[in-house]
C-alpha atoms as a PDB file:
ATOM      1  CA  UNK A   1      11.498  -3.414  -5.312  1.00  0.00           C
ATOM      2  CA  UNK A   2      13.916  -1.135  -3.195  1.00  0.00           C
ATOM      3  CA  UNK A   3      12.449   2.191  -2.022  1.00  0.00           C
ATOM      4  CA  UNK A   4      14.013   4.706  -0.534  1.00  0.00           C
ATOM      5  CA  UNK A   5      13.960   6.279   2.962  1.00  0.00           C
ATOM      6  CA  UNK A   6      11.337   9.469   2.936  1.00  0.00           C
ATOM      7  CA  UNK A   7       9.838   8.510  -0.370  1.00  0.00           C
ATOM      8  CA  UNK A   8       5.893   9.052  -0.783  1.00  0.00           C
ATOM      9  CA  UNK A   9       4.780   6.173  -2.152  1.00  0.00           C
ATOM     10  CA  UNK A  10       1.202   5.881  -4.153  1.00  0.00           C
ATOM     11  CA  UNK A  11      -0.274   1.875  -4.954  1.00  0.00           C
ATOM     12  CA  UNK A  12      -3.225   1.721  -6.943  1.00  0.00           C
ATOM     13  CA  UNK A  13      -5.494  -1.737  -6.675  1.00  0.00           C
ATOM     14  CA  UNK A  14      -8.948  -2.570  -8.196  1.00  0.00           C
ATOM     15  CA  UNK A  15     -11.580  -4.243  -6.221  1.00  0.00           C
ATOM     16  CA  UNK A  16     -13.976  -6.989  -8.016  1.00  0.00           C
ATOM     17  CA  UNK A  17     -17.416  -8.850  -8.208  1.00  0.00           C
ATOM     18  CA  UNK A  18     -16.467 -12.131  -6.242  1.00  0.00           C
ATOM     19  CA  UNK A  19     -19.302 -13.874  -8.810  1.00  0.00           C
ATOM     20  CA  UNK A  20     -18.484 -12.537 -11.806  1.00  0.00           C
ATOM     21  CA  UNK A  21     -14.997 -10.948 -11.597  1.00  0.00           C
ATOM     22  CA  UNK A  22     -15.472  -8.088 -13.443  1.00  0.00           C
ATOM     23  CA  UNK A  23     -14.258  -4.312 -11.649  1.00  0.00           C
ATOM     24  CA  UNK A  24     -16.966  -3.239  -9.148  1.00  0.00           C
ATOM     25  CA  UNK A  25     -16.636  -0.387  -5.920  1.00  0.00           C
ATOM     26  CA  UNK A  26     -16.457  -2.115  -2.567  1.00  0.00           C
ATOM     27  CA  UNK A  27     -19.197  -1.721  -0.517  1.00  0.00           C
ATOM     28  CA  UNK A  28     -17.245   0.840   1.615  1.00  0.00           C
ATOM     29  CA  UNK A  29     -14.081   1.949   1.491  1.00  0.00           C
ATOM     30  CA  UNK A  30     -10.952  -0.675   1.799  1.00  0.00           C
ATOM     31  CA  UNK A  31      -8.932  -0.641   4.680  1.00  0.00           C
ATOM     32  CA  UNK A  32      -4.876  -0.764   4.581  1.00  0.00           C
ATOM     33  CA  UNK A  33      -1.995  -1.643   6.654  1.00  0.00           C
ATOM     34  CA  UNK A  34       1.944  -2.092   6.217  1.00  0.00           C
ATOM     35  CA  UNK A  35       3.881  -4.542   8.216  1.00  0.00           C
ATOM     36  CA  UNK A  36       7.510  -4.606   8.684  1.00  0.00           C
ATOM     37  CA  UNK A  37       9.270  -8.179   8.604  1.00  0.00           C
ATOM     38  CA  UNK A  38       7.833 -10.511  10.749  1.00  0.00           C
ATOM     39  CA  UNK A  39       6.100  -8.387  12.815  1.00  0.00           C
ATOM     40  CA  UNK A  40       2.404  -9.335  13.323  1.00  0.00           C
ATOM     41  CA  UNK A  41       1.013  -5.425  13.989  1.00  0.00           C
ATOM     42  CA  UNK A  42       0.702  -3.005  11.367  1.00  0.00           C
ATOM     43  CA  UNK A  43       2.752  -0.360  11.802  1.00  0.00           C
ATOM     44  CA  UNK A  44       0.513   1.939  10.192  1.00  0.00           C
ATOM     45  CA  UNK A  45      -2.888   2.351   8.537  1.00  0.00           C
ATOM     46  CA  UNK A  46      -2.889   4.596   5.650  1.00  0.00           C
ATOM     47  CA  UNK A  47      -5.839   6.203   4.398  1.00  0.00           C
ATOM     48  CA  UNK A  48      -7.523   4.551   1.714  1.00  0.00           C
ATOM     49  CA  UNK A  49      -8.704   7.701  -1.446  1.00  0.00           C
ATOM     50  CA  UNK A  50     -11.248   6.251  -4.628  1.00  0.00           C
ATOM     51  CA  UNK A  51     -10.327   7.626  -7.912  1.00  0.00           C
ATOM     52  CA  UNK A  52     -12.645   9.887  -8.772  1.00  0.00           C
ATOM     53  CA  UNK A  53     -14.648   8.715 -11.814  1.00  0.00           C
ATOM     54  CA  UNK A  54     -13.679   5.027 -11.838  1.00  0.00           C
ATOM     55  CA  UNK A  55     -15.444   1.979 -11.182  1.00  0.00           C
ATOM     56  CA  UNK A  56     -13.651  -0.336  -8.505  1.00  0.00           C
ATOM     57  CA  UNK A  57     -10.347   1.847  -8.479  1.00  0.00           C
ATOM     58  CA  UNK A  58      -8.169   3.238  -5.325  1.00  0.00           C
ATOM     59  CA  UNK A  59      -5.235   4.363  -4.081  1.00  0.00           C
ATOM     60  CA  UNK A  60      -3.325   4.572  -0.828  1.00  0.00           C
ATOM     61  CA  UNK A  61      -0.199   6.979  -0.378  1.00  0.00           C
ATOM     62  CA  UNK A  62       2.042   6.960   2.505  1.00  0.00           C
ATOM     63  CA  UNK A  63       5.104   8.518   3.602  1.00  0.00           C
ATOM     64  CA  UNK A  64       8.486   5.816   4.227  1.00  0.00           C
ATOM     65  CA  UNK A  65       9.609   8.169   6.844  1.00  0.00           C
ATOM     66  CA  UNK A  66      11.714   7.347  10.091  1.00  0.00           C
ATOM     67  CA  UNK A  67       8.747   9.415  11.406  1.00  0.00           C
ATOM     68  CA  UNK A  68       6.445   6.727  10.372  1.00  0.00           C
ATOM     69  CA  UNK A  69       8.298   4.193  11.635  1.00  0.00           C
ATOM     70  CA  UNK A  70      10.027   3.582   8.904  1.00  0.00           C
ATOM     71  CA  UNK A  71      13.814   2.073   8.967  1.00  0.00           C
ATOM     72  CA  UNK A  72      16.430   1.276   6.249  1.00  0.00           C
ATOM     73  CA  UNK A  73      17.387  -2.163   5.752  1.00  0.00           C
ATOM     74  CA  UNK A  74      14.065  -3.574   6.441  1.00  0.00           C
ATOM     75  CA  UNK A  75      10.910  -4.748   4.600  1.00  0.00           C
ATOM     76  CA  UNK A  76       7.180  -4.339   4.196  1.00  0.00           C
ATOM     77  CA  UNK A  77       3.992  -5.684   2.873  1.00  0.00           C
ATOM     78  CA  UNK A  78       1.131  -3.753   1.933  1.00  0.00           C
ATOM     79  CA  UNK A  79      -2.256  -5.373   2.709  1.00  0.00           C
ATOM     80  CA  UNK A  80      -5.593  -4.408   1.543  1.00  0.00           C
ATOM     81  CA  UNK A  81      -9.148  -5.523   3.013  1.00  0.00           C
ATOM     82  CA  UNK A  82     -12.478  -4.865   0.943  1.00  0.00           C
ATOM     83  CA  UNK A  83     -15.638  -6.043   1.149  1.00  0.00           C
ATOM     84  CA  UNK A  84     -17.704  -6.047  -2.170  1.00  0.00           C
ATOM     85  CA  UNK A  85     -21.032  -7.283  -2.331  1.00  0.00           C
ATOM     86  CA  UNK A  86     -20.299  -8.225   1.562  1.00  0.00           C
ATOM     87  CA  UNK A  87     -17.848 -10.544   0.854  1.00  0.00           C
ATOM     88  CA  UNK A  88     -14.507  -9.614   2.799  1.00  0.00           C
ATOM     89  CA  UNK A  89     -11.025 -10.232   0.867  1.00  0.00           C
ATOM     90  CA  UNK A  90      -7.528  -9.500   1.571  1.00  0.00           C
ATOM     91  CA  UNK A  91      -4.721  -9.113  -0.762  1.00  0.00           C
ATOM     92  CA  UNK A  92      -0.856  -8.218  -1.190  1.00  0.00           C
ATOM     93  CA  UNK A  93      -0.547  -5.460  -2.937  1.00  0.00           C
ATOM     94  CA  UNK A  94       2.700  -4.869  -2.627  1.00  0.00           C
ATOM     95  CA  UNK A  95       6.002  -5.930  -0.595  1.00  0.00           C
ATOM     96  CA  UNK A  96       9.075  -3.645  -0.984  1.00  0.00           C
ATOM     97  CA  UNK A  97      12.558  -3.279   1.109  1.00  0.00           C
ATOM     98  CA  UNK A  98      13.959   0.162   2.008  1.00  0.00           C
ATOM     99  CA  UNK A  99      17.109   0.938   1.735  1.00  0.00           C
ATOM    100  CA  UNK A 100      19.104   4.608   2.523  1.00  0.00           C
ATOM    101  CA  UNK A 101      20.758   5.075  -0.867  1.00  0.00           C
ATOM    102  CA  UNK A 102      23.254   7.990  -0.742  1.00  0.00           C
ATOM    103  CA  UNK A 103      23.051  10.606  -3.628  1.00  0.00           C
ATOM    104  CA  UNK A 104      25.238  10.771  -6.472  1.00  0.00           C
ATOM    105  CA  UNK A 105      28.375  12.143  -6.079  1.00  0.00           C
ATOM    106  CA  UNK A 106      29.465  14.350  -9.335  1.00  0.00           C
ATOM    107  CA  UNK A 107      32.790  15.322 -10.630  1.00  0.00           C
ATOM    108  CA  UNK A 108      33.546  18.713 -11.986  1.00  0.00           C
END
């Protein structure tokens, strides 16, 4: 999925029972980072907010802003890290490319 340059962008995941599967809270909150290309260091570590009210549900929301480190042209994967019932898993949550898309031009 393309994104654009300065867009906030908000991914929801669900955590789960390792023995059972079904939606359960991790045992504290998940942790996040986004990494560009090939690049082995997160670039940053956004905050990690539970929905209020639901079981096993979160959200992380970032900036893709040149003051983030951000660039067009490139690409990222989001990774998760939770621990429920203190067993640690990691998981793609999502992997998207920026690119600087110019605005519409309009005719009168």
């Amino acid at each position: 999925m393309a994104r654009r340059m300065d867009e906030t962008i908000t991914l929801d995941f669900t955590t789960h029972n390792p023995d059972t599967g079904q939606v359960q809270d991790a045992d504290g909150l998940p942790s996040c980072e986004v990494f560009e290309d090939d690049t082995d260091a997160p670039m940053i570590t956004p905050a990690v907010v539970k929905r209020a009210g639901k079981v096993g549900d979160y959200r992380v929301t970032f900036v893709a802003s040149d003051a983030n480190g951000f660039e067009a042209g490139k690409s990222y994967n989001v990774i998760i890290t939770a621990a429920v019932n203190f067993i640690t898993a990691k998981a793609r949550i999502s992997s998207f490319a920026l690119g600087s898309f110019a605005p519409p031009h309009f005719k009168i």
